[in-house]
N, C-alpha and C. Protein backbone atom coordinates (compact mmCIF):
# COMPACT_ATOMS: atom_id res chain seq x y z
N UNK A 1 -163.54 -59.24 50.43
CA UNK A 1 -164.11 -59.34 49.09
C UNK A 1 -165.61 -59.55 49.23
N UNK A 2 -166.46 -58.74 48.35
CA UNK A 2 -167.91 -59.23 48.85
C UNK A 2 -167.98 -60.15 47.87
N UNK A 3 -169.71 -60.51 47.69
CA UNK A 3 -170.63 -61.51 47.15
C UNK A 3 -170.61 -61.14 45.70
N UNK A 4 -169.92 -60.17 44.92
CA UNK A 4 -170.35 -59.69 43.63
C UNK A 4 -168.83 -59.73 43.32
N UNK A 5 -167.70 -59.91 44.17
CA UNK A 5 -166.48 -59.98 43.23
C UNK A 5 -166.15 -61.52 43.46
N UNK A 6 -166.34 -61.74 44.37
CA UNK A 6 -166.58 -63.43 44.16
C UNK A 6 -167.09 -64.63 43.43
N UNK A 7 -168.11 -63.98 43.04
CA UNK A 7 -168.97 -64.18 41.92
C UNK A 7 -168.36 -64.49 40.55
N UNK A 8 -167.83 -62.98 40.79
CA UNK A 8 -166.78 -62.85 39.13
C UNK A 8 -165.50 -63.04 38.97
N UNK A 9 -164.82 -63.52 40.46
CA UNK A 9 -163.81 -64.30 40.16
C UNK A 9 -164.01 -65.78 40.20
N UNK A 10 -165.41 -66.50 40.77
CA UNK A 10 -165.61 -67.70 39.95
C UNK A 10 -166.26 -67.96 39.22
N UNK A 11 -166.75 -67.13 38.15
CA UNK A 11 -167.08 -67.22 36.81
C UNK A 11 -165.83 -67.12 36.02
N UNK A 12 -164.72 -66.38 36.46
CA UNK A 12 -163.49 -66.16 35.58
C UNK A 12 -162.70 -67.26 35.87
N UNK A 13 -162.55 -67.61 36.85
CA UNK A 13 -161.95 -69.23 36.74
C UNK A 13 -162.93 -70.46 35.80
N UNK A 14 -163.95 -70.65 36.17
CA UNK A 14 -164.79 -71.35 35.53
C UNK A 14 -164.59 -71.21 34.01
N UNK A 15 -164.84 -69.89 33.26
CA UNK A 15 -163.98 -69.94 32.21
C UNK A 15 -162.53 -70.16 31.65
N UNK A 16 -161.93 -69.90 32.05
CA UNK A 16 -160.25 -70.02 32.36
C UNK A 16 -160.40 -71.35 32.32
N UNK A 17 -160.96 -72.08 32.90
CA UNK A 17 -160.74 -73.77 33.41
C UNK A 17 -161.34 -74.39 31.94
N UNK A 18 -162.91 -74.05 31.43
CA UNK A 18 -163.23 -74.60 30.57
C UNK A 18 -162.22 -74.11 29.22
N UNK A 19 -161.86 -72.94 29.04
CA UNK A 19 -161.09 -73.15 27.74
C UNK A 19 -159.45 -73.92 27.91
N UNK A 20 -159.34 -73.81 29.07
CA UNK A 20 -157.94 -74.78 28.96
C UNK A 20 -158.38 -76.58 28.39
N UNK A 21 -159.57 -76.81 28.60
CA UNK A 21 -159.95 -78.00 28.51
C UNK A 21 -160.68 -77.82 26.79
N UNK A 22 -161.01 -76.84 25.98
CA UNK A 22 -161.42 -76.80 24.84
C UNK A 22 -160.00 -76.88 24.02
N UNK A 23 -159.11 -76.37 24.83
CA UNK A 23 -157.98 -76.27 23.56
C UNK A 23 -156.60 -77.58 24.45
N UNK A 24 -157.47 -78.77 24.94
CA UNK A 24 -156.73 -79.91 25.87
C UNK A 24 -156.80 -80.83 24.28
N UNK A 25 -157.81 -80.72 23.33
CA UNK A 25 -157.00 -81.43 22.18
C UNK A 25 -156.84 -80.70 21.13
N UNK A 26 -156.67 -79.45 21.38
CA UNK A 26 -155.99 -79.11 20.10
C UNK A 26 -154.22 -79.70 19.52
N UNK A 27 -154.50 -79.43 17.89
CA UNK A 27 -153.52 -80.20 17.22
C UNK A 27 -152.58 -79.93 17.50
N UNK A 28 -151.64 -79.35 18.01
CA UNK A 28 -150.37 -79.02 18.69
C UNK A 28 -150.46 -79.62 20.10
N UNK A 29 -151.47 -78.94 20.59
CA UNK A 29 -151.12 -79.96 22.55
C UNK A 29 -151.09 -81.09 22.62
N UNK A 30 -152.03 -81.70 21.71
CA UNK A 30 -152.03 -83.42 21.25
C UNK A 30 -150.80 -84.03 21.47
N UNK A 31 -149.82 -83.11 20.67
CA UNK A 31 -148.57 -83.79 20.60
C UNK A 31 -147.86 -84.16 22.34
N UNK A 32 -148.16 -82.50 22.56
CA UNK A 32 -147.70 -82.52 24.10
C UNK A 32 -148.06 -83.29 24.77
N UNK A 33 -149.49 -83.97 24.95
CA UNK A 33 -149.85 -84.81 25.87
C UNK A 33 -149.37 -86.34 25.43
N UNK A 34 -149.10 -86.93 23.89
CA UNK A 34 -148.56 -87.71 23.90
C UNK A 34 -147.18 -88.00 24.08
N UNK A 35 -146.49 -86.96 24.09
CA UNK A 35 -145.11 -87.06 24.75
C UNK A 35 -144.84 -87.56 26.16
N UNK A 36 -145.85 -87.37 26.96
CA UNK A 36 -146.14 -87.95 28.33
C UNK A 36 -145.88 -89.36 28.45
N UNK A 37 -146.22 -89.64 27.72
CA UNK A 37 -146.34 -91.04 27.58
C UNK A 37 -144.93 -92.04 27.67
N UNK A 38 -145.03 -93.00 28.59
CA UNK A 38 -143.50 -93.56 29.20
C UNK A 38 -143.63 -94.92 28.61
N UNK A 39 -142.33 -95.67 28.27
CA UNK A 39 -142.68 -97.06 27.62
C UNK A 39 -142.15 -98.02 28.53
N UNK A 40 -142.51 -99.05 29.04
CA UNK A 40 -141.90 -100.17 30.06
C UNK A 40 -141.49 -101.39 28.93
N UNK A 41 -140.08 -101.96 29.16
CA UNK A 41 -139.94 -103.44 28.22
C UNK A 41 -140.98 -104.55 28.87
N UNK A 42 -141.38 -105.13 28.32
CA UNK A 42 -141.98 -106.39 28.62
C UNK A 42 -141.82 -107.55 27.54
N UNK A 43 -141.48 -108.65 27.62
CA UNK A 43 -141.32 -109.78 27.32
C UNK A 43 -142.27 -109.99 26.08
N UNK A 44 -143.10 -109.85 24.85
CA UNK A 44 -143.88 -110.73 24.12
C UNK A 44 -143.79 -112.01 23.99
N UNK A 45 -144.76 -113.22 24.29
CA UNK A 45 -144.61 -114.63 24.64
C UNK A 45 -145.21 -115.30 22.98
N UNK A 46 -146.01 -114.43 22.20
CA UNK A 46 -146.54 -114.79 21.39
C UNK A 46 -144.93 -114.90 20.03
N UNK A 47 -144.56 -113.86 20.35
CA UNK A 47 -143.74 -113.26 19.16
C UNK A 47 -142.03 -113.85 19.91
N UNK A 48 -141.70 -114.14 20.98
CA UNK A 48 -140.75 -114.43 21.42
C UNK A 48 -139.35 -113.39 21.73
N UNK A 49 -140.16 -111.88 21.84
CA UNK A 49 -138.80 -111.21 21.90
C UNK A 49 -139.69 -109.95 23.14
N UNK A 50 -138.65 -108.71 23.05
CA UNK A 50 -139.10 -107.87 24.15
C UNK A 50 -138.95 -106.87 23.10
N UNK A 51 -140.84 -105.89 23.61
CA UNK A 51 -140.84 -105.00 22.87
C UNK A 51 -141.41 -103.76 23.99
N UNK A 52 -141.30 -102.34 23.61
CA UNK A 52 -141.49 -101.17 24.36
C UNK A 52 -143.20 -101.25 24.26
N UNK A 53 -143.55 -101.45 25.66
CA UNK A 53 -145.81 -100.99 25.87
C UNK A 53 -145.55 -99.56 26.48
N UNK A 54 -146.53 -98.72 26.10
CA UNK A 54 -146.52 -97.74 26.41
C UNK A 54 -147.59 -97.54 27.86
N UNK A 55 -147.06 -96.75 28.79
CA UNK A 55 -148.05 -96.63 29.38
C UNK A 55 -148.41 -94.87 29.78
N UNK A 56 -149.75 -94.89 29.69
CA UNK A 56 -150.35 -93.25 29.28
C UNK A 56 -150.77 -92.81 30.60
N UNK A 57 -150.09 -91.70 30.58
CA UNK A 57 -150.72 -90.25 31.35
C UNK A 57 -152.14 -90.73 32.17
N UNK A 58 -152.85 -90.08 32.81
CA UNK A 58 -154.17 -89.85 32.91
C UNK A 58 -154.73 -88.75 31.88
N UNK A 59 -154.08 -87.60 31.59
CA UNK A 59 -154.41 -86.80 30.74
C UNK A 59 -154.69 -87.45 29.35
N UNK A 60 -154.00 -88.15 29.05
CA UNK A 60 -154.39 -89.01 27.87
C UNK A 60 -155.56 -89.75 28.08
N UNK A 61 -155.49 -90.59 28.82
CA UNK A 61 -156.54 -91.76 28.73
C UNK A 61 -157.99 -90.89 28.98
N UNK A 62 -157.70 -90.10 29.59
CA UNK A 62 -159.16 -88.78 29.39
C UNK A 62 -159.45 -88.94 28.13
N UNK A 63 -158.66 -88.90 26.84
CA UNK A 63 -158.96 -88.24 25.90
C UNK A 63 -159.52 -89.50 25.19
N UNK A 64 -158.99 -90.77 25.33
CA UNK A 64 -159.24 -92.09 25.06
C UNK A 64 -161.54 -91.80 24.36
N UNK A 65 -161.26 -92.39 23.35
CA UNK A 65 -162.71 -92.34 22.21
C UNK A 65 -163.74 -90.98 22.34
N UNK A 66 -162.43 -90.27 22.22
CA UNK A 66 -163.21 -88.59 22.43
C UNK A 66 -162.58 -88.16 21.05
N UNK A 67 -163.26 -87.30 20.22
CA UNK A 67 -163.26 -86.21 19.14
C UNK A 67 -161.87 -85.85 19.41
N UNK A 68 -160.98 -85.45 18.54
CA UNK A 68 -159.61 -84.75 18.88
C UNK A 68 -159.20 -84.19 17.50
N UNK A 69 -158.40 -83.36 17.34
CA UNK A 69 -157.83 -82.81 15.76
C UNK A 69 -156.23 -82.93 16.58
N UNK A 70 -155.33 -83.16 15.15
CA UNK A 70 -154.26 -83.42 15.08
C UNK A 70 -153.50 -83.04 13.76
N UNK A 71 -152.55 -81.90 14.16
CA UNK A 71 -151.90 -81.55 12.55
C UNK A 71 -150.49 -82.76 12.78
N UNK A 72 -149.88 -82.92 11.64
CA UNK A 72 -148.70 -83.16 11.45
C UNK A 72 -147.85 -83.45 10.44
N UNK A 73 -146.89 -83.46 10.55
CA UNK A 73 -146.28 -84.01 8.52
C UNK A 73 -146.58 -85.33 8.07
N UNK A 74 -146.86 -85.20 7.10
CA UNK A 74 -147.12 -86.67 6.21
C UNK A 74 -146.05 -87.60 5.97
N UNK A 75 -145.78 -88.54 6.57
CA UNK A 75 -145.08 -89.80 6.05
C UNK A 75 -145.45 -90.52 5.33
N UNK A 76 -145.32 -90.77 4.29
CA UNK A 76 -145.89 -91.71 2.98
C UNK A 76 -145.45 -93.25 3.06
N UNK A 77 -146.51 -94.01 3.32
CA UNK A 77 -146.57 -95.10 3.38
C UNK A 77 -147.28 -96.25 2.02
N UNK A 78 -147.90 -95.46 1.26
CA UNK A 78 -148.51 -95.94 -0.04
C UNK A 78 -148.19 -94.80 -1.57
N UNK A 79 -148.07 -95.76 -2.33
CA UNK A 79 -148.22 -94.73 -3.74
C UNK A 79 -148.93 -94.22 -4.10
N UNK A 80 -150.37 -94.89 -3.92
CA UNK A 80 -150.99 -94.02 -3.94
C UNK A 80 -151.98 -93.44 -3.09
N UNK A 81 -153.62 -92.75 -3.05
CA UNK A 81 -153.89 -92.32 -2.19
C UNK A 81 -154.38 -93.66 -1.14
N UNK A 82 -154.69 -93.25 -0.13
CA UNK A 82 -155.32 -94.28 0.74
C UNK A 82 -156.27 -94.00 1.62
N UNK A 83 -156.56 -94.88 2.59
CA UNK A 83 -157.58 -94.41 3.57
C UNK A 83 -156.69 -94.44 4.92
N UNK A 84 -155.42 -94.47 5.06
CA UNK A 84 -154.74 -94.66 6.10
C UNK A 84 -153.48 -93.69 6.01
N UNK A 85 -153.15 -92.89 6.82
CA UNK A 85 -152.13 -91.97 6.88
C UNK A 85 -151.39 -92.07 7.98
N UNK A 86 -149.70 -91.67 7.57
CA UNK A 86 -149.13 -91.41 9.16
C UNK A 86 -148.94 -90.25 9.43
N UNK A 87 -149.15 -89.37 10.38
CA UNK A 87 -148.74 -88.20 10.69
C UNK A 87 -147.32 -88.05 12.03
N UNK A 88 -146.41 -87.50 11.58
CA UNK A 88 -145.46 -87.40 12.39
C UNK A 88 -145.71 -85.65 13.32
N UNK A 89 -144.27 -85.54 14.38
CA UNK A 89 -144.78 -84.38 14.96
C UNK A 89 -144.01 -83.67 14.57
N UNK A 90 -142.79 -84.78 13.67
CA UNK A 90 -141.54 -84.01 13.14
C UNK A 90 -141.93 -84.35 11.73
N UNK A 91 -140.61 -83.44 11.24
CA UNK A 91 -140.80 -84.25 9.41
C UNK A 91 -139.95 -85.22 8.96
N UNK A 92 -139.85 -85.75 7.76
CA UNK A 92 -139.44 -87.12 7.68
C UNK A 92 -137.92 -87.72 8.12
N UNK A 93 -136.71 -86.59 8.02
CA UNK A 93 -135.68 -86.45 8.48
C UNK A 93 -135.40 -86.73 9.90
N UNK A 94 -136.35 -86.08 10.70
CA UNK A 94 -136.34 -86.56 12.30
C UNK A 94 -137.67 -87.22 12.97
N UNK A 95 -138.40 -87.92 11.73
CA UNK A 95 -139.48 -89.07 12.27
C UNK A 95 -139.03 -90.48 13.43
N UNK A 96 -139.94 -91.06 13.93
CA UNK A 96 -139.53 -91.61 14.84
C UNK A 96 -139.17 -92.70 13.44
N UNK A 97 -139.18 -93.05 12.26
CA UNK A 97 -138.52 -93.95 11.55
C UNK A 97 -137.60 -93.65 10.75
N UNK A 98 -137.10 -92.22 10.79
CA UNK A 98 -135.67 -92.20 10.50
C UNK A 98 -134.61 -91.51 11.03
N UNK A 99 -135.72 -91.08 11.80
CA UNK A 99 -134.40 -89.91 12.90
C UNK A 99 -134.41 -90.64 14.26
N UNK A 100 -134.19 -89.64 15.43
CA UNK A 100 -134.10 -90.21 16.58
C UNK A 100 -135.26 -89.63 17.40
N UNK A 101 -136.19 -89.49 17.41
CA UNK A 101 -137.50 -89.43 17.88
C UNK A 101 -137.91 -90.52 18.16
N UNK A 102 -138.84 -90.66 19.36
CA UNK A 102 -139.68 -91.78 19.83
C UNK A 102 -141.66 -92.07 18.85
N UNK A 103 -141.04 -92.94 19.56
CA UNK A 103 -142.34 -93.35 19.27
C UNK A 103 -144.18 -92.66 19.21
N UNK A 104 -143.83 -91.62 20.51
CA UNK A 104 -145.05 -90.98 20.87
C UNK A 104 -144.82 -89.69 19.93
N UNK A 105 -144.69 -89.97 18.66
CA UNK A 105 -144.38 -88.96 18.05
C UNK A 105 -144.82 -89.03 16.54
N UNK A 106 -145.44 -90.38 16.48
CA UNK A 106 -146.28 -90.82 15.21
C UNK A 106 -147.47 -91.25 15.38
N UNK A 107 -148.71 -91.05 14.73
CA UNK A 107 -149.85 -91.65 15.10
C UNK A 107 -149.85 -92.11 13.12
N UNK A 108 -150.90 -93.07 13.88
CA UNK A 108 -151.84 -93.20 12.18
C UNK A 108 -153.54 -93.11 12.27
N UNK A 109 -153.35 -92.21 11.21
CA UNK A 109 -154.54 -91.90 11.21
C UNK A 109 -155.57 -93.21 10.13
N UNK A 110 -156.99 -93.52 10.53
CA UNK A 110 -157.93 -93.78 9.46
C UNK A 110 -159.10 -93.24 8.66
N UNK A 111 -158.89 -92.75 7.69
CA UNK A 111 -159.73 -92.15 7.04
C UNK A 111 -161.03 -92.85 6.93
N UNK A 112 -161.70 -91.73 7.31
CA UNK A 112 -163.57 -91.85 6.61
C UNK A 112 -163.42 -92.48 5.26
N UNK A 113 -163.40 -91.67 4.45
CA UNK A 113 -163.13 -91.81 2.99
C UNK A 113 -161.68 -91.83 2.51
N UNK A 114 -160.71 -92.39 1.41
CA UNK A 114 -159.79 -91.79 1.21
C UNK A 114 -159.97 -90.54 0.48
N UNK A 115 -158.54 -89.95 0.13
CA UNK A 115 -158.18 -88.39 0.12
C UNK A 115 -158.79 -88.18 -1.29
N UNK A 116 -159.13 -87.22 -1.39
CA UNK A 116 -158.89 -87.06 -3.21
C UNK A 116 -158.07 -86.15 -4.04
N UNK A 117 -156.71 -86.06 -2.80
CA UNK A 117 -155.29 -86.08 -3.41
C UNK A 117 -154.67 -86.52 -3.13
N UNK A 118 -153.23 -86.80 -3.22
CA UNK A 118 -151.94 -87.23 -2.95
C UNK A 118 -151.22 -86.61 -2.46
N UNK A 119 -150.76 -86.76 -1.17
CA UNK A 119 -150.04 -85.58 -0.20
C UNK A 119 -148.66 -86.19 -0.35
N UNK A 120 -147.79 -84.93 -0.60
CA UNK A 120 -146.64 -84.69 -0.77
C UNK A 120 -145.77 -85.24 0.73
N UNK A 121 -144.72 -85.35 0.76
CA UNK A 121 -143.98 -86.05 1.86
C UNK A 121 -143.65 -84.52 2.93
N UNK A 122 -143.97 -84.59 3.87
CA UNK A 122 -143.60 -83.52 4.80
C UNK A 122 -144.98 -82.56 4.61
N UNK A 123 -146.30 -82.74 3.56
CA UNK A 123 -147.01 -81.91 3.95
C UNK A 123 -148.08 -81.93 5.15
N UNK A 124 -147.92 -80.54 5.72
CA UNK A 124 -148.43 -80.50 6.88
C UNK A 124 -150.71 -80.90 7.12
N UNK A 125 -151.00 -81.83 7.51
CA UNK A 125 -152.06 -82.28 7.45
C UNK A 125 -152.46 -82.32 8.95
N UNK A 126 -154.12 -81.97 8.87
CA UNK A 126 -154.86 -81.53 9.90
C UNK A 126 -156.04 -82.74 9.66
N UNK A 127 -156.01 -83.24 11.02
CA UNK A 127 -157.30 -84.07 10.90
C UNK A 127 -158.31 -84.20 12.30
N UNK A 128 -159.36 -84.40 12.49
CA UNK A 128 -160.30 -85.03 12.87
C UNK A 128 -161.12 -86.13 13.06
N UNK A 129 -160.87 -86.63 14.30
CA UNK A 129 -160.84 -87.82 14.81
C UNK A 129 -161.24 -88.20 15.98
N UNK A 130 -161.47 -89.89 16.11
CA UNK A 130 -161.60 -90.80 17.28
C UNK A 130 -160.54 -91.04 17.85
N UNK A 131 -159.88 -90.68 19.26
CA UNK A 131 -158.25 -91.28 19.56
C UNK A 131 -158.69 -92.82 19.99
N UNK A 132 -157.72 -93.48 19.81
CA UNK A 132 -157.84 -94.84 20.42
C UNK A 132 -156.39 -94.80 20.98
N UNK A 133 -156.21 -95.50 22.20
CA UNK A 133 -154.84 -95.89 22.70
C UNK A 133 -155.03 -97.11 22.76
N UNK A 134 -153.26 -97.80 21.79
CA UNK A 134 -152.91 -98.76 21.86
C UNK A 134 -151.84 -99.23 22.54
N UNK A 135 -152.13 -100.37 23.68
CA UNK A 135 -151.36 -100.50 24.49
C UNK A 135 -150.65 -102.35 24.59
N UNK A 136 -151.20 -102.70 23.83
CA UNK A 136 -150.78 -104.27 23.34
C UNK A 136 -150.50 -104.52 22.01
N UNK A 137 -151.15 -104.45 20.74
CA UNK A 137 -150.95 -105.01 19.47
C UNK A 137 -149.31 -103.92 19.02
N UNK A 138 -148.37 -104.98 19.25
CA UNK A 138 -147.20 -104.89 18.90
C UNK A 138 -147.10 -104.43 17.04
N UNK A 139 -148.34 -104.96 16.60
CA UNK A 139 -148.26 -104.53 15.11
C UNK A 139 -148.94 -103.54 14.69
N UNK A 140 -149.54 -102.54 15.56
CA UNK A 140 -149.97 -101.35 15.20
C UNK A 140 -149.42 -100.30 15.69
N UNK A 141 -149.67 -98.65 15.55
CA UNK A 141 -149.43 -97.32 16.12
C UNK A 141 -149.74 -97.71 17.86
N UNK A 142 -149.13 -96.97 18.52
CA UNK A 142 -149.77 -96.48 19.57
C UNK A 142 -150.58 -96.11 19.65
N UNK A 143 -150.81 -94.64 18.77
CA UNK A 143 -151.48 -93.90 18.89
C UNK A 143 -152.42 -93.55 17.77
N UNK A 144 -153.49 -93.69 17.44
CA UNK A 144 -154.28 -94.29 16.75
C UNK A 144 -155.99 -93.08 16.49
N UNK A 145 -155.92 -92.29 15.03
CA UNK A 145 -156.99 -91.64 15.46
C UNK A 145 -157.69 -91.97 14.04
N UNK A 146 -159.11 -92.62 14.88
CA UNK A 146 -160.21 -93.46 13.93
C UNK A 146 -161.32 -92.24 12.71
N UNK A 147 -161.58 -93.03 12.44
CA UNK A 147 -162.76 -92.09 11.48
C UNK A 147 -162.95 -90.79 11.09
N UNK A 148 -161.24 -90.53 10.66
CA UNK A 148 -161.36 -89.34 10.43
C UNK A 148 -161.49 -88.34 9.27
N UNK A 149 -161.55 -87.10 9.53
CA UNK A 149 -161.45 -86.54 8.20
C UNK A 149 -160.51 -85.34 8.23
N UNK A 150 -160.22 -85.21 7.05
CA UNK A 150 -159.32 -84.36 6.62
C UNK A 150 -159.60 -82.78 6.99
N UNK A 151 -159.19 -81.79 7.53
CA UNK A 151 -159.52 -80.69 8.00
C UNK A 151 -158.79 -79.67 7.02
N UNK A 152 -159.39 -78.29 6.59
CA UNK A 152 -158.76 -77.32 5.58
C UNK A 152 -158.01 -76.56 6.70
């Protein structure tokens, strides 16, 4: 192989490599990479019982206070609008709170602003965001995407 196809087979990897990593948070793979995610029991001493900590991928924790978009169905948690949403990967029938789905399968999102509509139960919502991973506060999401906004 000479110096000129070499060239252009590592420019073609080099690309190849960077768009696998442009579309590493898109709203569908999101899901995939949080599925990775394995839970160990551990004891809570504060609360007195044993609850599931998650512990994350490396692929995840990459993604840890980086920009990310995330579609998913709406689980309704308020009447009315809010600044806080849950997005599932399923819809409400097989959410990790009423079906048999796990956990790495709901995030909550926090809105910039709230909405200035009212999303229907199961509608499909796209957002933009800060990920945070939560790996201690027993009273929040796992999976957690900050300051976001609503995407068309």
């Amino acid at each position: 192989m000479n110096n000129r196809n070499r060239t252009a087979t590592g420019f073609l990897i080099i690309l190849l490599g960077t768009l696998g990593l442009l579309s590493f948070s898109s709203p569908s793979r999101l899901w995939d990479i949080f599925a990775k995610t394995t839970f160990q029991e551990k004891f809570n001493k504060k609360l007195g019982v044993y609850f599931y900590y998650p512990q994350f991928s490396a692929e995840l924790l990459a993604l840890q206070g980086k920009s990310v978009e995330l579609q998913g169905f709406h689980i309704p948690i308020a009447s009315s609008p809010s600044k806080t949403l849950i997005l599932s990967k399923y819809p409400m029938a097989e959410c990790f709170f009423c079906g048999a789905a796990g956990p790495e399968t709901i995030a909550v999102v926090y809105l910039k602003n709230p909405p200035n509509r009212r999303f229907k139960l199961d509608q499909i919502i796209k957002v933009r965001g800060i990920l945070q991973l939560n790996s201690e506060d027993v009273e929040e999401m796992t999976f957690i995407i900050q300051n976001a906004d609503i995407l068309p």
